[in-house]
N, C-alpha and C. Protein backbone atom coordinates (compact mmCIF):
# COMPACT_ATOMS: atom_id res chain seq x y z
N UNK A 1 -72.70 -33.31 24.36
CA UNK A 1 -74.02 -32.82 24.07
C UNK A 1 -74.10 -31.36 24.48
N UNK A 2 -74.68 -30.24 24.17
CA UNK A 2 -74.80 -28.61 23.86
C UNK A 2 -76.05 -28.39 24.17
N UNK A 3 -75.85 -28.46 25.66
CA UNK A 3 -76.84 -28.02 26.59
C UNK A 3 -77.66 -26.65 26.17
N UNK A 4 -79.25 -26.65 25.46
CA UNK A 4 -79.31 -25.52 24.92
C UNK A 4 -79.56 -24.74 26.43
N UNK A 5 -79.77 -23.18 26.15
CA UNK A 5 -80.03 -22.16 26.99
C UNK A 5 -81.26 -21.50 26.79
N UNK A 6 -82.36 -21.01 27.66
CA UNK A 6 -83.24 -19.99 27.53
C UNK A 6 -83.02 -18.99 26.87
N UNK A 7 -83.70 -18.38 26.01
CA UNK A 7 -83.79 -16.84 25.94
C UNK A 7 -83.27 -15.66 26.66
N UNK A 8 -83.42 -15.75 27.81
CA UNK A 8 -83.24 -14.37 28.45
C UNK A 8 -82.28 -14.83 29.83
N UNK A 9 -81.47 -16.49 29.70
CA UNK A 9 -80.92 -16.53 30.65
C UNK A 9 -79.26 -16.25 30.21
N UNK A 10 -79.40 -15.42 31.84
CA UNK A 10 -78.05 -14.66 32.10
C UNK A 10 -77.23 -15.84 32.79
N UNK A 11 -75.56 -15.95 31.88
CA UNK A 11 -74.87 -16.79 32.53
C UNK A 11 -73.51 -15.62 33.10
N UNK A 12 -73.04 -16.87 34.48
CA UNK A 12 -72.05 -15.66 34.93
C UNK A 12 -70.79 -16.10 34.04
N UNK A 13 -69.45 -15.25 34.59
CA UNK A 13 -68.49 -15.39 34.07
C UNK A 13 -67.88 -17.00 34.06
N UNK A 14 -68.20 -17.41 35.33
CA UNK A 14 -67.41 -18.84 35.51
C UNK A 14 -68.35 -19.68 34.33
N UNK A 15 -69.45 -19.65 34.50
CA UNK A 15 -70.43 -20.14 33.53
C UNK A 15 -69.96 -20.25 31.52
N UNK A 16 -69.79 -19.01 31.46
CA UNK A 16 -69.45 -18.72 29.96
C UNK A 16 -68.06 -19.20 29.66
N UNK A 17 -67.00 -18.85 30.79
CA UNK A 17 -65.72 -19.77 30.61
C UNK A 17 -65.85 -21.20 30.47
N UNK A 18 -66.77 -21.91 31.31
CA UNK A 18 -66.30 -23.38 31.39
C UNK A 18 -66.75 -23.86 29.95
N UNK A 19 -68.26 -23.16 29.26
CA UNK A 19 -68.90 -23.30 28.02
C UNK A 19 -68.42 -22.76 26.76
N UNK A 20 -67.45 -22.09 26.99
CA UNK A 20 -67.17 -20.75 25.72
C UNK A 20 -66.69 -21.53 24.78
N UNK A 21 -66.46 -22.73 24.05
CA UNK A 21 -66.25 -23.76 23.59
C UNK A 21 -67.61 -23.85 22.65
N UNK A 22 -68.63 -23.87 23.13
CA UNK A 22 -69.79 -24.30 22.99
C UNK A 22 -70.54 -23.29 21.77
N UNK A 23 -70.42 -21.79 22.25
CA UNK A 23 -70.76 -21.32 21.95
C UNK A 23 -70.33 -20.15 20.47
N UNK A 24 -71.48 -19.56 20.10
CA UNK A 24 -71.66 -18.73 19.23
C UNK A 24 -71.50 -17.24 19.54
N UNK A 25 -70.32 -16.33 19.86
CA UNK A 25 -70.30 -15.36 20.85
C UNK A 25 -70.40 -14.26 20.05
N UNK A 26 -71.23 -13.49 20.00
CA UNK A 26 -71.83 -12.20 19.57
C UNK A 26 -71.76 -10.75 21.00
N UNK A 27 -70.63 -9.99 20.32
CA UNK A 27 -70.32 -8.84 20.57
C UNK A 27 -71.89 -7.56 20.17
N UNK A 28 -72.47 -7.09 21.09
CA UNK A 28 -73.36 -5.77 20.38
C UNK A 28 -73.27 -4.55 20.76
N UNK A 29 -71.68 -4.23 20.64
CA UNK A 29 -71.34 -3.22 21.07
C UNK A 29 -70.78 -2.56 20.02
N UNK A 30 -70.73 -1.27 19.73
CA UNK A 30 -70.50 -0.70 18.88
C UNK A 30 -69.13 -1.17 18.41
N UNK A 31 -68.60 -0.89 16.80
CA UNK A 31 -67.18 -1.63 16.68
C UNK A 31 -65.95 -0.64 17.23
N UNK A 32 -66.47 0.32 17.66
CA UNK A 32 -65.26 0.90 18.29
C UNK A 32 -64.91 0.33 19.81
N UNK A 33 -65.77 0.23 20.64
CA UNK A 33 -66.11 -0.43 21.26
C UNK A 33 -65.45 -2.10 21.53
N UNK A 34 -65.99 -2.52 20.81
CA UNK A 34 -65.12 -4.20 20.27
C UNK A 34 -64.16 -4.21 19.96
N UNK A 35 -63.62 -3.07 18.97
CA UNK A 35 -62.04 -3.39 18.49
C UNK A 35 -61.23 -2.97 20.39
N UNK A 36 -62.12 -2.59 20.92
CA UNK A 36 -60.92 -1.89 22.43
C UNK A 36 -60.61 -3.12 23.01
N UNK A 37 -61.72 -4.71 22.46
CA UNK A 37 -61.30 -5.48 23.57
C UNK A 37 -62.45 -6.41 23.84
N UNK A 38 -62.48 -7.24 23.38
CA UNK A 38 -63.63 -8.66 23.40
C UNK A 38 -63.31 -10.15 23.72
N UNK A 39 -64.20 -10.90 23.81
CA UNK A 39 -64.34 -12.14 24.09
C UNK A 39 -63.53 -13.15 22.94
N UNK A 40 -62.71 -14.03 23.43
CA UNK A 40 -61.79 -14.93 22.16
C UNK A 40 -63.25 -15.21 21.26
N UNK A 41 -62.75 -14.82 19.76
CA UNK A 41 -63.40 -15.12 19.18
C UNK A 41 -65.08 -14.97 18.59
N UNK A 42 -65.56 -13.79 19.81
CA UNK A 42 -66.64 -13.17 19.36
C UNK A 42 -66.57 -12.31 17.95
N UNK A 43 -67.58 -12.42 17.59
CA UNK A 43 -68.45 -11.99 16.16
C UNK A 43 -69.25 -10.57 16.68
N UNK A 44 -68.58 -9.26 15.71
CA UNK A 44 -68.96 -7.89 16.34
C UNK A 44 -70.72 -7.89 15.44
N UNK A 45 -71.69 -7.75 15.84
CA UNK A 45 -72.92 -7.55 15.28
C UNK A 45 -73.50 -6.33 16.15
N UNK A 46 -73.16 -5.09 16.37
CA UNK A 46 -73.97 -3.64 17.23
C UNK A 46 -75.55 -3.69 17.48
N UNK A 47 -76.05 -3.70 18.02
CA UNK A 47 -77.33 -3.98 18.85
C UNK A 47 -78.34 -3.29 17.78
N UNK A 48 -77.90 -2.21 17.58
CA UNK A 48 -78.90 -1.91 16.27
C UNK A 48 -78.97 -1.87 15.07
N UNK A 49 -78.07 -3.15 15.24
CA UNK A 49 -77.81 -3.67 13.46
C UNK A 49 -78.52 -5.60 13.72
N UNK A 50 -79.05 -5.42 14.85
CA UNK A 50 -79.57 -7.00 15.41
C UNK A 50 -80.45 -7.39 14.47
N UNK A 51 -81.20 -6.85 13.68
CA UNK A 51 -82.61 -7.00 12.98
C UNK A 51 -81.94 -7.22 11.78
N UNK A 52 -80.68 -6.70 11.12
CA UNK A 52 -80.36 -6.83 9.82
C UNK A 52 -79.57 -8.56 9.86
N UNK A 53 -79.20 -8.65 10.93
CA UNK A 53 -78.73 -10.14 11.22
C UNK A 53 -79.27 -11.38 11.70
N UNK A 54 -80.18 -11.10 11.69
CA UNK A 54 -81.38 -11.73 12.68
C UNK A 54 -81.35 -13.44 11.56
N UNK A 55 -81.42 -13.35 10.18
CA UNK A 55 -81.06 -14.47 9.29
C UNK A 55 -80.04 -15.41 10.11
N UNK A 56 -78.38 -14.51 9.78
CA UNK A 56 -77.49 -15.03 10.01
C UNK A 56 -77.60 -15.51 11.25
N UNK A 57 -77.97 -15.12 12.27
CA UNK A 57 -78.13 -15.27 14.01
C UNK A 57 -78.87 -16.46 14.36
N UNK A 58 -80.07 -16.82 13.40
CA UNK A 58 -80.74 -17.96 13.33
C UNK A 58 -80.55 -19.16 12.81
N UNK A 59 -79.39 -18.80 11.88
CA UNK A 59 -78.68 -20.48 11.34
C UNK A 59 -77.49 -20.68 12.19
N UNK A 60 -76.83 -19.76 12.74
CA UNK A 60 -75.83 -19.81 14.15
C UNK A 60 -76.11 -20.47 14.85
N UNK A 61 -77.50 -20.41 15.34
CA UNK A 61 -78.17 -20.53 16.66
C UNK A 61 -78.67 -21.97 15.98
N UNK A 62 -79.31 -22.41 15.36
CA UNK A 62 -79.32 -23.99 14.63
C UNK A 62 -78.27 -24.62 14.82
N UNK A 63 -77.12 -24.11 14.82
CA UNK A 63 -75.94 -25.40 14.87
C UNK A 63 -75.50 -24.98 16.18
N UNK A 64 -75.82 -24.15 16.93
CA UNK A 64 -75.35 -24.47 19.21
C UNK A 64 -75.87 -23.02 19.39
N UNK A 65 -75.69 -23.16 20.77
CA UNK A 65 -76.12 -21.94 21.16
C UNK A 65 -75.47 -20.34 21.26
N UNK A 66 -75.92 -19.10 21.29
CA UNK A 66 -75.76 -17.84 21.53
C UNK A 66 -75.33 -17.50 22.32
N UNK A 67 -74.27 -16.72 22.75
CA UNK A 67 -74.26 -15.71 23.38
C UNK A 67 -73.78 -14.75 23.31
N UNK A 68 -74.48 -13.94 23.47
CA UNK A 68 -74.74 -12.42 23.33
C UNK A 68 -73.86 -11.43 24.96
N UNK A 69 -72.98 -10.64 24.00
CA UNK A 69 -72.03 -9.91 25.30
C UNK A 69 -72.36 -8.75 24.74
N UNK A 70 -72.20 -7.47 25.57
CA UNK A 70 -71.62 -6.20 25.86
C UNK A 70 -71.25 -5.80 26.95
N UNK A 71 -70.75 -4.34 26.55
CA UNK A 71 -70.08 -4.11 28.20
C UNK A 71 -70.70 -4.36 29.74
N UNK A 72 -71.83 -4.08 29.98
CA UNK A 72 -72.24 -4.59 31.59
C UNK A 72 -73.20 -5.84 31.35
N UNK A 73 -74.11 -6.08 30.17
CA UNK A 73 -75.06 -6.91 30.38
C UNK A 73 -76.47 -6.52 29.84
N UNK A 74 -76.40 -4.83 29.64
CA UNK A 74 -77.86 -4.30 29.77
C UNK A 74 -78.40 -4.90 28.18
N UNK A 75 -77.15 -3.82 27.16
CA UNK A 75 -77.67 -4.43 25.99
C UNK A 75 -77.42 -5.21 25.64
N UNK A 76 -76.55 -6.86 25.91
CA UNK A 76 -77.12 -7.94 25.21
C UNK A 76 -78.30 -8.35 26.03
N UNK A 77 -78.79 -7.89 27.27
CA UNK A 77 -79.99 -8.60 27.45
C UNK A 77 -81.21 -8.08 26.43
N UNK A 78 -81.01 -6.94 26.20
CA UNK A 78 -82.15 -5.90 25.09
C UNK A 78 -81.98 -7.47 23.87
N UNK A 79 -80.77 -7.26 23.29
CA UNK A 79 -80.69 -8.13 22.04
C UNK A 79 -81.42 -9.64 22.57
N UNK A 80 -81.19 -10.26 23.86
CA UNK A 80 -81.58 -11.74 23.73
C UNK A 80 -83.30 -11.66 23.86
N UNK A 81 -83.67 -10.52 23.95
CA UNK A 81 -85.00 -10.17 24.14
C UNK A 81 -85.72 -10.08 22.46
N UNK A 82 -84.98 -9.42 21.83
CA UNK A 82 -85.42 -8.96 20.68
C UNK A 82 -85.19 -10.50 19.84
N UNK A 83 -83.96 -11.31 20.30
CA UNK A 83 -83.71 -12.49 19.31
C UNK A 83 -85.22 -13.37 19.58
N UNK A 84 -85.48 -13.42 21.15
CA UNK A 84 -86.35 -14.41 21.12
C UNK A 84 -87.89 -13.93 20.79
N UNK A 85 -88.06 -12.92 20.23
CA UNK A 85 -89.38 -12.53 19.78
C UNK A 85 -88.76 -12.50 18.32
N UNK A 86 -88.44 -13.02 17.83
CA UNK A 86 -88.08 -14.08 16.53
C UNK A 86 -87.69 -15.58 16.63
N UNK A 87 -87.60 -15.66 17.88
CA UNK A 87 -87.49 -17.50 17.90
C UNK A 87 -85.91 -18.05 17.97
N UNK A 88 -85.62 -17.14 18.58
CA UNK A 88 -84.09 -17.50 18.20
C UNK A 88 -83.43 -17.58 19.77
N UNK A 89 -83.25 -18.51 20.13
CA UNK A 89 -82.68 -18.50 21.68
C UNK A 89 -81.45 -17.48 21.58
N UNK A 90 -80.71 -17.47 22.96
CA UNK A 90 -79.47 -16.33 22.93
C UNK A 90 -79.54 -16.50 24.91
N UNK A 91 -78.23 -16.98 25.19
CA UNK A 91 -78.05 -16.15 26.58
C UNK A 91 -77.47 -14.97 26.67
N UNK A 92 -76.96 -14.46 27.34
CA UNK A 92 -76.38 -12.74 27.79
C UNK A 92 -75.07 -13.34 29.02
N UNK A 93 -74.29 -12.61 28.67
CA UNK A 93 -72.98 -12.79 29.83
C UNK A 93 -73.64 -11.80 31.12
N UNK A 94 -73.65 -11.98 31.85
CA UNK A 94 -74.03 -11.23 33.35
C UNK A 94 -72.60 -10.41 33.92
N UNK A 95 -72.93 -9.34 33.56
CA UNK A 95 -71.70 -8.18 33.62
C UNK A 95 -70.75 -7.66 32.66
N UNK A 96 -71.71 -8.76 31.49
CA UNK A 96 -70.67 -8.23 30.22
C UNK A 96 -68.99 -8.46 30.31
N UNK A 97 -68.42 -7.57 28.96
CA UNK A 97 -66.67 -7.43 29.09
C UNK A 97 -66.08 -7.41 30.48
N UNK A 98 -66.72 -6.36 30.87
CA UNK A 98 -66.27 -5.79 32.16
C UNK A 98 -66.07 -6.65 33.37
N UNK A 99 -67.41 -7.19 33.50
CA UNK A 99 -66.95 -8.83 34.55
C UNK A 99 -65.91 -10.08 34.13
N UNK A 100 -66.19 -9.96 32.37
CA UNK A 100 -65.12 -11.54 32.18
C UNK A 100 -63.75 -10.77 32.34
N UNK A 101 -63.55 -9.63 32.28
CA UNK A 101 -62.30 -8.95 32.26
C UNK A 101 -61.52 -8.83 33.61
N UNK A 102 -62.33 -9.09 34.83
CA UNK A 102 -62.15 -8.34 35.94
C UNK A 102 -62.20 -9.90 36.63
N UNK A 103 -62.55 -10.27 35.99
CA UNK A 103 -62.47 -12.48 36.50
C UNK A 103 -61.15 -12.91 36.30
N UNK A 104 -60.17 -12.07 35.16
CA UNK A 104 -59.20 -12.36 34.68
C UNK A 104 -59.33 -13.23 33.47
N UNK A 105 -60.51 -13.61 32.72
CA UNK A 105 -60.48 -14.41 31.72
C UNK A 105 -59.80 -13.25 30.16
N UNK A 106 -59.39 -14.21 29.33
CA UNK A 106 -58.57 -12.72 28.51
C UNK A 106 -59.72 -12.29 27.57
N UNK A 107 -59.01 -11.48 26.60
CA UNK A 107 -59.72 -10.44 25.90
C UNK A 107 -58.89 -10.32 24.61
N UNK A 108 -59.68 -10.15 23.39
CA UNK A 108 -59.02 -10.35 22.07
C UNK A 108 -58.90 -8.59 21.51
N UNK A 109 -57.97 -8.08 20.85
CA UNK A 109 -58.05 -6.97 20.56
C UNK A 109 -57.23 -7.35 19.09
N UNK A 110 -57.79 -6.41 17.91
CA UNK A 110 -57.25 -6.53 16.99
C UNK A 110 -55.97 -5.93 16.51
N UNK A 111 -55.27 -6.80 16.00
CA UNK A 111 -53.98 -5.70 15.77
C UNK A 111 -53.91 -4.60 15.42
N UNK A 112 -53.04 -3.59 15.64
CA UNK A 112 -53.05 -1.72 15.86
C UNK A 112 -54.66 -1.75 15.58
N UNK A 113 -55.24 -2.42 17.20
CA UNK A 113 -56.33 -1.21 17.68
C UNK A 113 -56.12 -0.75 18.48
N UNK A 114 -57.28 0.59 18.44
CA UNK A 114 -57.11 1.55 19.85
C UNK A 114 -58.02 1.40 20.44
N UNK A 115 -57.90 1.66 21.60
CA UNK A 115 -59.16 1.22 22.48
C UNK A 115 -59.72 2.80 23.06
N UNK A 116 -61.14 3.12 22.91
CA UNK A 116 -61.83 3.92 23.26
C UNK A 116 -62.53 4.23 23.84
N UNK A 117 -62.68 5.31 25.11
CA UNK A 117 -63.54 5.04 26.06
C UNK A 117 -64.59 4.05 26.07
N UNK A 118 -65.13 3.70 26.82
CA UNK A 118 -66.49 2.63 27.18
C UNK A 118 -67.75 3.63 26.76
N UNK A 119 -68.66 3.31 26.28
CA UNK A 119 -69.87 4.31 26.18
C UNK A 119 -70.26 4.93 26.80
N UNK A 120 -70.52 4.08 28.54
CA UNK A 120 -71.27 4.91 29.33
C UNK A 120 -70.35 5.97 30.02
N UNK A 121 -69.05 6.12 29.33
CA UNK A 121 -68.32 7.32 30.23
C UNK A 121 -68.41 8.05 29.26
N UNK A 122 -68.45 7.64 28.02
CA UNK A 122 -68.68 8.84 26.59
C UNK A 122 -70.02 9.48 26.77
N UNK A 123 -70.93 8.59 27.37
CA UNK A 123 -71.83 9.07 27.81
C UNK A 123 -72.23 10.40 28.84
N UNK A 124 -71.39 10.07 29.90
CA UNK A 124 -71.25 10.64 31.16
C UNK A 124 -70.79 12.05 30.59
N UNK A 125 -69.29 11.99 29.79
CA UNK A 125 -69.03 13.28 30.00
C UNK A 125 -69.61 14.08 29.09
N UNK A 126 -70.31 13.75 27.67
CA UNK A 126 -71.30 14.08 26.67
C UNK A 126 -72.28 15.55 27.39
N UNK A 127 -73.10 14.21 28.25
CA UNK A 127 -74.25 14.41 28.56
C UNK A 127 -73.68 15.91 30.16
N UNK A 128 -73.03 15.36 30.74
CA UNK A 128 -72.27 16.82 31.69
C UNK A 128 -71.75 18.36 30.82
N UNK A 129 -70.77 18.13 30.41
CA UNK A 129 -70.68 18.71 29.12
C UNK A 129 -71.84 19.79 28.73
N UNK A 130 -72.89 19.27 28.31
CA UNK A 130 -74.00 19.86 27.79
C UNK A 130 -74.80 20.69 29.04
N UNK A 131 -74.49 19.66 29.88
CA UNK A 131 -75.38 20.33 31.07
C UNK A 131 -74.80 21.36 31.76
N UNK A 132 -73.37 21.81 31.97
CA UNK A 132 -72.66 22.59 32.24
C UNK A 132 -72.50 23.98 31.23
N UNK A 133 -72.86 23.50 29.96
CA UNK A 133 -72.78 24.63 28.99
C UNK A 133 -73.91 25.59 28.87
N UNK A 134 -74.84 24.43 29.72
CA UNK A 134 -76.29 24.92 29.22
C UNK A 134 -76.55 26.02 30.36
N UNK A 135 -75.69 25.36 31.76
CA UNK A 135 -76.07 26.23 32.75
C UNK A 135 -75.25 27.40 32.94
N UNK A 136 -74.00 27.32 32.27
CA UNK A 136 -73.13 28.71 31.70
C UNK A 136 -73.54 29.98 30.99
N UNK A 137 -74.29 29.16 30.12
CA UNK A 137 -74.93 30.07 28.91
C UNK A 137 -76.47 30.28 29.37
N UNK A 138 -76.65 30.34 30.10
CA UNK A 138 -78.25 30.62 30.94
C UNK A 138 -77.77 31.58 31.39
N UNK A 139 -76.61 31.89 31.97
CA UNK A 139 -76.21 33.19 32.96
C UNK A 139 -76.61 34.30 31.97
N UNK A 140 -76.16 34.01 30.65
CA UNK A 140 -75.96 35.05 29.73
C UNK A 140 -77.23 35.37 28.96
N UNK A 141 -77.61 34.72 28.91
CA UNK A 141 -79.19 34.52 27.86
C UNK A 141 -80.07 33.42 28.53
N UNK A 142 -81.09 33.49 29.01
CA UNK A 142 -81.88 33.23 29.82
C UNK A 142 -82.27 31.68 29.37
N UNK A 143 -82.89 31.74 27.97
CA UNK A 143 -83.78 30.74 27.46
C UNK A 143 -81.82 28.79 27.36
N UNK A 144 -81.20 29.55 27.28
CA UNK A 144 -79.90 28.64 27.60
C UNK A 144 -79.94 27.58 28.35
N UNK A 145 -81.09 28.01 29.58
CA UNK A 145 -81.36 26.73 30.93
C UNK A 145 -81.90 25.69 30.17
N UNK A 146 -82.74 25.72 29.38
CA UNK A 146 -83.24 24.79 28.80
C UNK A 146 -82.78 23.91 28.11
N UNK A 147 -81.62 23.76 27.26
CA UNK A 147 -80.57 22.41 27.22
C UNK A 147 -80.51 21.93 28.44
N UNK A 148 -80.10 21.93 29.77
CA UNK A 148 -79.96 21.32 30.87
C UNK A 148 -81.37 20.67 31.21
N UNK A 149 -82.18 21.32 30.95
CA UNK A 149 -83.43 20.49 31.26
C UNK A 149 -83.47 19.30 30.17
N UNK A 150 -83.25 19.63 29.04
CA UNK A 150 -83.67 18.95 27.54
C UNK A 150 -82.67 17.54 28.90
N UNK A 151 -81.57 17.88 28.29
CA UNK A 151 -80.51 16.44 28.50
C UNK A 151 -80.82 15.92 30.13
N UNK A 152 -81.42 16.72 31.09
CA UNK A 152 -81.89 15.96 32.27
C UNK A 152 -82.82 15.35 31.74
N UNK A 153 -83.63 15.85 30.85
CA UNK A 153 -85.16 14.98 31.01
C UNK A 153 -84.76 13.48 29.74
N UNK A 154 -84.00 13.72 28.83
CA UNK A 154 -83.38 12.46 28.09
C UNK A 154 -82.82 11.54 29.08
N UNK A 155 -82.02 11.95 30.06
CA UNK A 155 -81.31 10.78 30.95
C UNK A 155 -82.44 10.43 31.73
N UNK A 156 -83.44 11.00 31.99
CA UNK A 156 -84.89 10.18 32.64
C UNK A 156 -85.15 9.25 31.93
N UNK A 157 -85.05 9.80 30.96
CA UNK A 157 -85.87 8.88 29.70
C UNK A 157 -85.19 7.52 29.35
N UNK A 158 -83.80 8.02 29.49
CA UNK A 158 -83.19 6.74 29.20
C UNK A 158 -83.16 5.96 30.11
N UNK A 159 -83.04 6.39 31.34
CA UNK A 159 -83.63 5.72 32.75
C UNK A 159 -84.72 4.21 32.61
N UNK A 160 -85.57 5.15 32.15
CA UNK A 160 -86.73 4.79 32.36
C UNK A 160 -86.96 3.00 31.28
N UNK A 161 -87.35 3.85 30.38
CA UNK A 161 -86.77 2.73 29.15
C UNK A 161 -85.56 1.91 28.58
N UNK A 162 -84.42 2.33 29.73
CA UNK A 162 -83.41 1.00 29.69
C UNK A 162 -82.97 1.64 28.10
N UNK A 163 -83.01 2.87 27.66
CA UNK A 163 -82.07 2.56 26.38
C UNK A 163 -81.07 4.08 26.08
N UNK A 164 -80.88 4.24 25.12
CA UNK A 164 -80.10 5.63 25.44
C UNK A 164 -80.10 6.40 24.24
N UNK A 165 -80.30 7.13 23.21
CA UNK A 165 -80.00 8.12 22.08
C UNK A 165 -78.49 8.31 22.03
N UNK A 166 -78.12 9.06 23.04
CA UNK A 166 -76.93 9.99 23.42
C UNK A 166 -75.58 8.92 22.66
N UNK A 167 -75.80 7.59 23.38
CA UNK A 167 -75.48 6.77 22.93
C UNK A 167 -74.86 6.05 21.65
N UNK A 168 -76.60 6.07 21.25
CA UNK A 168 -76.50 5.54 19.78
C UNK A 168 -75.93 6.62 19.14
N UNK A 169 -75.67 7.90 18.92
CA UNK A 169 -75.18 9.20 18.62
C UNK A 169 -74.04 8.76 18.46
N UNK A 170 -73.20 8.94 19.91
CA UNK A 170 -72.05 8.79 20.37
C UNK A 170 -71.14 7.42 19.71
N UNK A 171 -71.99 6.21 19.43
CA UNK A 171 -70.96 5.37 18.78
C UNK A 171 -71.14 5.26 17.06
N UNK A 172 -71.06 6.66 16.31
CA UNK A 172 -71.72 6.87 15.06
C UNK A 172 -70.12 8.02 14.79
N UNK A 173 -69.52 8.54 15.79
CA UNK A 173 -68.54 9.50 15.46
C UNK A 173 -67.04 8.83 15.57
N UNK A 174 -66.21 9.38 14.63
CA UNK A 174 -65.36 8.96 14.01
C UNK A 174 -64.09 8.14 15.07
N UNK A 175 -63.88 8.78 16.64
CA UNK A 175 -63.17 7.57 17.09
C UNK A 175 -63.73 6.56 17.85
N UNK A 176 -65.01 6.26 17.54
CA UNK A 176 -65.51 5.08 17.78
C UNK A 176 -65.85 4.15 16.59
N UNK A 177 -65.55 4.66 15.48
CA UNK A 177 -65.21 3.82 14.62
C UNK A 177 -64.33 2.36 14.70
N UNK A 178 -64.10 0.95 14.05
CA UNK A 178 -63.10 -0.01 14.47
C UNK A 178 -61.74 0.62 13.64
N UNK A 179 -60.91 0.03 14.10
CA UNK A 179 -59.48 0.00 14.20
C UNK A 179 -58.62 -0.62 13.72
N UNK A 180 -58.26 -1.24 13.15
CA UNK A 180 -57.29 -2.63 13.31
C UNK A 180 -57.80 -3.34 12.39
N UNK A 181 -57.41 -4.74 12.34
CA UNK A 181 -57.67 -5.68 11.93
C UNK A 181 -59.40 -6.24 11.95
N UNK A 182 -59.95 -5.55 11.61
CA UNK A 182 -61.25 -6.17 12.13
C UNK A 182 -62.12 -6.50 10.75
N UNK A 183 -63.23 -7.43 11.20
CA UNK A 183 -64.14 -8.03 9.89
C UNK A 183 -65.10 -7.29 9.44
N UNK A 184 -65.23 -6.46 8.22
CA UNK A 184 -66.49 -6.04 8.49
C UNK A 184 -68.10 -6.09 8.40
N UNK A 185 -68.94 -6.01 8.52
CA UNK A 185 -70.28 -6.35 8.99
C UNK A 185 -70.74 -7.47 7.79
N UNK A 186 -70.78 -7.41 6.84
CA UNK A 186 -71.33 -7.91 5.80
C UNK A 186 -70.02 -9.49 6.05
N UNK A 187 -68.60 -9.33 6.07
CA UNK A 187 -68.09 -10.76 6.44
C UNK A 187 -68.18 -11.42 7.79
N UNK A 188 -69.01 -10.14 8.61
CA UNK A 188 -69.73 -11.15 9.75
C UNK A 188 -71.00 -11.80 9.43
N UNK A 189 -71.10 -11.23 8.64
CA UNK A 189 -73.07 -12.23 8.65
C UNK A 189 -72.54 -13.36 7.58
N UNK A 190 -71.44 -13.35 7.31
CA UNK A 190 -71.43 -14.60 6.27
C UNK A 190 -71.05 -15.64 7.03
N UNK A 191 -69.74 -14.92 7.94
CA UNK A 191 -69.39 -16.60 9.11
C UNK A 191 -70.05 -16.99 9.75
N UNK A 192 -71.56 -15.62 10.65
CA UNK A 192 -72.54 -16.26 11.09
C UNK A 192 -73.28 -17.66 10.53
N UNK A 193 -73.46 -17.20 9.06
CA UNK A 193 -74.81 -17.71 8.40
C UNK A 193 -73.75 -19.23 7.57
N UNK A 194 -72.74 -19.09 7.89
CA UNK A 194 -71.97 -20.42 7.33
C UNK A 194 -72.19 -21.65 8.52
């Protein structure tokens, strides 16, 4: 019997191993991202492609339950939030890749992929980067400081609201693109919705 799950409950790693059988495992991490390295058998759907799948996600979720991974946890909890204000249960892995990885449970990568930084370090050095240029080029021309403010006051922002631009930017350029062997979006919503 397929113990259903809450909406917004976070299972840990030992949790998702003993169940991963059970489940319907949805990747929402960008596919560059996914091709570096996922859960046996997760289904890549990117967090802001959740609404275009939201069909397929709901006849998934009819025949057992969801779960929803990315790298730490933050955004599949965003996604199990957004599924269940459509009615669609979904748990979230608690620490994401990064914890089932670091548990030692394995990780699927597609043949000749490459694996590409993690976001939030594409993030990190993006967003430094800018802030370093900004405070370079201030020496020289005054009004320059103000990129450093711009991208301080975005990382507030993203702070604040749990989400990121820089981000969504960042997994839109060409080596975060997938790699390898991988399915693409339109033959994921069909195995979903099968």
């Amino acid at each position: 019997m397929i113990t259903p799950v809450s909406p917004a409950h976070a299972l840990t790693t030992a949790q998702a191993a003993a169940r991963l059988a059970e489940f319907t495992v949805v990747d929402v991490r960008s596919p560059g991202e996914y091709t570096g390295g996922h859960l046996p058998g997760a289904h890549n759907v990117p967090l802001e492609r959740l609404d275009e799948a939201a069909e397929a996600l709901a006849a998934a979720a009819a025949r057992g339950p969801l779960l929803l991974v990315c790298a730490s946890g933050n955004r599949s909890a965003r996604g199990c939030a957004r599924l269940a204000a459509r009615n669609v249960a979904a748990a979230t892995l608690g620490g994401g890749t990064n914890a089932w990885a670091a548990a030692g449970h394995p990780v699927e990568r597609p043949a000749g992929a490459r694996t590409p930084w993690p976001m939030d370090r594409q993030v990190r050095l993006a967003a430094g980067t800018l802030v370093a240029a900004g405070f370079v080029a201030g020496r020289f021309w005054r009004p320059a400081h103000w990129l450093s403010g711009a991208i301080g006051a975005g990382l507030v922002f993203s702070g604040v609201t749990n989400t990121c631009g820089m981000a969504a930017a960042l997994a839109r350029l060409p080596h975060n693109r997938p790699t390898g062997d991988v399915a693409s979006f339109e033959e994921t919503l069909a195995r979903l919705a099968a």
